[in-house]
Protein backbone atom coordinates (compact mmCIF):
# COMPACT_ATOMS: atom_id res chain seq x y z
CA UNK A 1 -36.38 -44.40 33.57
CA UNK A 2 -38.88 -42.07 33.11
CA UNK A 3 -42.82 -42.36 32.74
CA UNK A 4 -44.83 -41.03 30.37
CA UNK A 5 -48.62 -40.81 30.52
CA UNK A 6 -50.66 -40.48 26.63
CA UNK A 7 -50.46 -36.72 26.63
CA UNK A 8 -46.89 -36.25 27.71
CA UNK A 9 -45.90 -39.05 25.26
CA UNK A 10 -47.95 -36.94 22.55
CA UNK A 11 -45.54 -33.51 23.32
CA UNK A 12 -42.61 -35.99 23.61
CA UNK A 13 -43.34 -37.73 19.75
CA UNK A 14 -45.24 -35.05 17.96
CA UNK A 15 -44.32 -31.87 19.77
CA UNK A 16 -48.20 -31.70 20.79
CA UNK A 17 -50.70 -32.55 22.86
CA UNK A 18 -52.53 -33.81 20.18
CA UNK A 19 -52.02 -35.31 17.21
CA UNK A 20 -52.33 -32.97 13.89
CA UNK A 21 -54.65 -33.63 11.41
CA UNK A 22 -54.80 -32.38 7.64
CA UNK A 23 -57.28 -30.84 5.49
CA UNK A 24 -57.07 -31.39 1.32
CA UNK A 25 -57.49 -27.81 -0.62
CA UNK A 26 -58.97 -28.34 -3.82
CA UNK A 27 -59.16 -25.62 -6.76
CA UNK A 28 -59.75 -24.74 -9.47
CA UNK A 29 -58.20 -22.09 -11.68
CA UNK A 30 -58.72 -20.05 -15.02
CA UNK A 31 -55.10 -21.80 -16.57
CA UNK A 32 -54.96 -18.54 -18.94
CA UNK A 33 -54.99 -15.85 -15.81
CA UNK A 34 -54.06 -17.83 -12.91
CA UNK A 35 -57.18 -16.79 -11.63
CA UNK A 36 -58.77 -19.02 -8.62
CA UNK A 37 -62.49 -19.30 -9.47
CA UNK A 38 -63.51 -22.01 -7.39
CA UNK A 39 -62.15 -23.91 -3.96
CA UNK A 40 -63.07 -26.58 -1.13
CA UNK A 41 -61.91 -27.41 1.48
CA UNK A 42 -62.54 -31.13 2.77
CA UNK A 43 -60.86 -33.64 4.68
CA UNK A 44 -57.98 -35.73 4.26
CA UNK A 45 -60.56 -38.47 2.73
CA UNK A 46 -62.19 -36.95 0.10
CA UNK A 47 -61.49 -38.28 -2.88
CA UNK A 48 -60.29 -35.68 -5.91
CA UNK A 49 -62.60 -36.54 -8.28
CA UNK A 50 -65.49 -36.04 -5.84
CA UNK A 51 -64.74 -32.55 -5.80
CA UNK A 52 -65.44 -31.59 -9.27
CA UNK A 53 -69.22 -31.27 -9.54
CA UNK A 54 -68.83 -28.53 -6.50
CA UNK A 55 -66.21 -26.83 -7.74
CA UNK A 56 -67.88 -26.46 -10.86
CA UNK A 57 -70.99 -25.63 -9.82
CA UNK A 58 -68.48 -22.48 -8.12
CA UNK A 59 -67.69 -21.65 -11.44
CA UNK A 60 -69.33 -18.26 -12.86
CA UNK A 61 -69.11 -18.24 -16.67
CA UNK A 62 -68.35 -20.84 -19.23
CA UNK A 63 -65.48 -23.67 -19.09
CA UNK A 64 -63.80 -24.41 -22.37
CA UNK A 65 -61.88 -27.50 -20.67
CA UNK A 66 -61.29 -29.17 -17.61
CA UNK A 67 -57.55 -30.45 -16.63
CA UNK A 68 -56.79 -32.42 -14.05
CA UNK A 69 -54.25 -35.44 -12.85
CA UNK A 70 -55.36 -39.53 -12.70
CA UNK A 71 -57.50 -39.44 -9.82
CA UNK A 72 -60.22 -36.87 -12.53
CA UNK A 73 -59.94 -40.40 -14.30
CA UNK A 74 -63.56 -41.16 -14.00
CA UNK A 75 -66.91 -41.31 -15.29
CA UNK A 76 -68.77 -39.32 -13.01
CA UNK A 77 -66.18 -36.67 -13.89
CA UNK A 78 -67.00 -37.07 -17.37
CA UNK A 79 -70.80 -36.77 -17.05
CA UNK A 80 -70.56 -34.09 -14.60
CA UNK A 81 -68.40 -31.85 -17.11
CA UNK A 82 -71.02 -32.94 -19.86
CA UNK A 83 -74.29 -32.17 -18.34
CA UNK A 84 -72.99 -28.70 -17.27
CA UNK A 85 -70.62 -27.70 -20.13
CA UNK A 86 -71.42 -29.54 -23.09
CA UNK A 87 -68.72 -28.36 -25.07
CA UNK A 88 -66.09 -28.44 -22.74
CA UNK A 89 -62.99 -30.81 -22.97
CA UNK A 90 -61.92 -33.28 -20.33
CA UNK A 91 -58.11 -33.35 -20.28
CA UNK A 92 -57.26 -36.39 -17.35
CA UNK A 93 -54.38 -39.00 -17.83
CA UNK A 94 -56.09 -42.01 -18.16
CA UNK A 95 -55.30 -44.68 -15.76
CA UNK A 96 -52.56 -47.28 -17.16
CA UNK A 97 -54.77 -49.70 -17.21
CA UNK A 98 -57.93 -48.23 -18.69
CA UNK A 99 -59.82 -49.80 -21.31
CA UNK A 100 -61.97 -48.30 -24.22
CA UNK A 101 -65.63 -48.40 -24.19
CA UNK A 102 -67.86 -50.50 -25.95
CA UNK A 103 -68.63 -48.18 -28.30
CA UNK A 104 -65.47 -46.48 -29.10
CA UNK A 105 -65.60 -47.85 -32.99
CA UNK A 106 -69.42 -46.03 -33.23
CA UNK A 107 -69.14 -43.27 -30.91
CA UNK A 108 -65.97 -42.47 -29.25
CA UNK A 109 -65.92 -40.67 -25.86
CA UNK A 110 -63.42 -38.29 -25.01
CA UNK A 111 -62.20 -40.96 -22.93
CA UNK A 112 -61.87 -43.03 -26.04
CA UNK A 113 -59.99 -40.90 -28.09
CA UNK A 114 -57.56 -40.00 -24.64
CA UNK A 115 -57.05 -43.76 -25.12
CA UNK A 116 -56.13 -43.74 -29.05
CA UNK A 117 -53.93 -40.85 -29.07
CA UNK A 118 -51.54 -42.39 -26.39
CA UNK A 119 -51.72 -45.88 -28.37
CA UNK A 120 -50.42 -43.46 -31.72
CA UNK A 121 -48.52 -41.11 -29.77
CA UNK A 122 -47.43 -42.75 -26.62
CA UNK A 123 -48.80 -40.95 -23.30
CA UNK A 124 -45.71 -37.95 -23.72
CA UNK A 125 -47.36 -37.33 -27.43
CA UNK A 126 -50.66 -37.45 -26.04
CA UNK A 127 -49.75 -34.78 -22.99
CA UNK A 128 -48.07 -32.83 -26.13
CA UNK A 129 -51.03 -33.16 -28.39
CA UNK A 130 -54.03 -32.91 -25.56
CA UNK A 131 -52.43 -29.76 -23.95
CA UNK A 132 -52.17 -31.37 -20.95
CA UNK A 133 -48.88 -29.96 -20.19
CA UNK A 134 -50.56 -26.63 -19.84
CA UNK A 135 -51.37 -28.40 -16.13
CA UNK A 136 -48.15 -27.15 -15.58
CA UNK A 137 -49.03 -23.70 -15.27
CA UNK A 138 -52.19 -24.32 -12.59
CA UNK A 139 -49.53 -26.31 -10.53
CA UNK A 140 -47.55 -23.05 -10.43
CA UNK A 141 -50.77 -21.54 -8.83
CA UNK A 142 -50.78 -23.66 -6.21
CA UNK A 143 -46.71 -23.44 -4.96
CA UNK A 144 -47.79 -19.10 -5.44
CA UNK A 145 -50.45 -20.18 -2.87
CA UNK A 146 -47.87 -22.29 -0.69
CA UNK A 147 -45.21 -19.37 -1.14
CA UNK A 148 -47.51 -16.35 -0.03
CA UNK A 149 -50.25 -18.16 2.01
CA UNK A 150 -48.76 -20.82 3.50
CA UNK A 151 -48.93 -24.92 3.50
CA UNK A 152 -51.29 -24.73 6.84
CA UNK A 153 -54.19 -23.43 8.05
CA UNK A 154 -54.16 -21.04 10.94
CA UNK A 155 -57.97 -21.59 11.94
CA UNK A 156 -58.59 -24.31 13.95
CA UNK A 157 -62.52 -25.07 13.43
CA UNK A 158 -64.23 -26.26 9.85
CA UNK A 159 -66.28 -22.88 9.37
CA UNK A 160 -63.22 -20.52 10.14
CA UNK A 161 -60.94 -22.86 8.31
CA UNK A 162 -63.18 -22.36 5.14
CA UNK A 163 -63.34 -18.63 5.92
CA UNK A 164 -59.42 -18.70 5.73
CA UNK A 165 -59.19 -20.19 2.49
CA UNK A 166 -61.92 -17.78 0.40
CA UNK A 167 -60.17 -14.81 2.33
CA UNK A 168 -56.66 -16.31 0.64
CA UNK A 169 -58.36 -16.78 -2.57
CA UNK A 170 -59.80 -13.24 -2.93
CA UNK A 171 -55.98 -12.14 -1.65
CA UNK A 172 -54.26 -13.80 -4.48
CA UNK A 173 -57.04 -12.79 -6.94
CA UNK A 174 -56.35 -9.41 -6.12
CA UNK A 175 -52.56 -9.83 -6.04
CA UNK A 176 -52.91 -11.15 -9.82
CA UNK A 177 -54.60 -8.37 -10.36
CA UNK A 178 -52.00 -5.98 -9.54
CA UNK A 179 -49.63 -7.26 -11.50
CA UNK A 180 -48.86 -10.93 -13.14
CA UNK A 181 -46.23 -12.02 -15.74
CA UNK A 182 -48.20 -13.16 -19.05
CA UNK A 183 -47.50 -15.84 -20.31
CA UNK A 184 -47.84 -17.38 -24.60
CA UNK A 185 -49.95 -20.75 -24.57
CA UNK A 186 -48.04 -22.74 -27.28
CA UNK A 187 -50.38 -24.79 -29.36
C-alpha cells in the first residue's frame, strides 16, 4: 500500500501538481469576412451575455446586427446593442420559455417579434427567416482558431494570457488576409 501526500495524489489524478483551471474566450467577428474585431478573455464564470457591452465597445465601425446563442437572451443585451447601434438587429434564440412584453400589441421589441415569428414559423422557420443560421459561419471562426491556435493557452499569468490572445487575433486577421474562401450569404 502506498501513501500519497496532496501533491503526489495531484500528479497521480491529474498528471499535475496542480489542478488546471480554464479561461472562457469570447469574440466577436465580422460574419461576412471572418474577421475578429473584438475579444476577452475572462474566467470560467463570466457569464456570455456580460461580455457584450465590452466587446462592443472593441468594435471600430458600425454593426448592422448582432448574433449570438441563448445565453445573448437578455435585456441588458438588448439595451446595450440599442444605445450604441440603434439600427442594429439582435439575432439571439429566445429562451423556451420566454414570454412577450407588455407591450408587444403597441410596440413590439425585437424580442417580441423573435417571439411571433417562431409561434408562425416554429423556431427552425424563425432561424431560416432571422438569418440566424448565418451563426454557422462565426462558429467556423472559432474551430479555424482551435485548428491553427490551439484550445489552450500557453501563458500562464492574466496579462500575458491576454497578450496571447490579441497576438492570435492579429495572426488570423492577417492569415484571412492572405487568402480566404468567399463565401454567398443566401437570403
Amino acid at each position: 500500500m502506498k501513501l500519497c501526500g496532496p501533491g503526489e495524489w495531484l500528479v497521480v489524478k491529474h498528471g499535475s501538481r496542480t489542478r488546471r483551471g480554464w479561461r472562457k474566450l469570447h469574440l466577436a467577428t465580422d460574419a461576412d469576412t471572418g474577421r475578429i474585431v473584438a475579444s476577452a478573455l475572462t474566467d470560467k464564470d463570466t457569464d456570455d451575455g456580460s461580455r457584450v457591452g465590452p466587446l462592443l465597445d472593441q468594435v471600430n465601425g458600425p454593426v448592422a446586427s448582432l448574433t449570438g446563442g441563448g445565453a445573448n437572451d437578455r435585456d441588458d443585451v438588448y439595451a446595450g446593442v440599442a444605445a450604441r447601434y440603434p439600427a442594429a438587429s439582435v439575432i439571439v434564440p429566445p429562451r423556451s420559455s420566454a414570454v412577450r412584453s407588455d407591450t408587444a400589441e403597441t410596440e413590439p421589441t425585437q424580442r417580441d417579434r423573435h417571439l411571433q415569428s417562431i409561434a408562425e414559423r416554429g423556431r427552425m422557420g424563425w432561424q431560416r427567416a432571422s438569418g440566424y443560421n448565418w451563426r454557422a459561419l462565426m462558429e467556423a471562426d472559432i474551430s479555424r482558431w482551435k485548428r491553427v491556435i490551439g484550445d489552450g493557452l500557453r501563458s500562464q499569468t492574466g496579462g500575458r494570457q491576454e497578450a496571447e490572445v490579441a497576438i492570435a487575433v492579429d495572426v488570423l486577421n492577417r492569415m484571412l488576409e492572405l487568402g480566404r474562401p468567399e463565401y454567398v450569404r443566401l437570403t
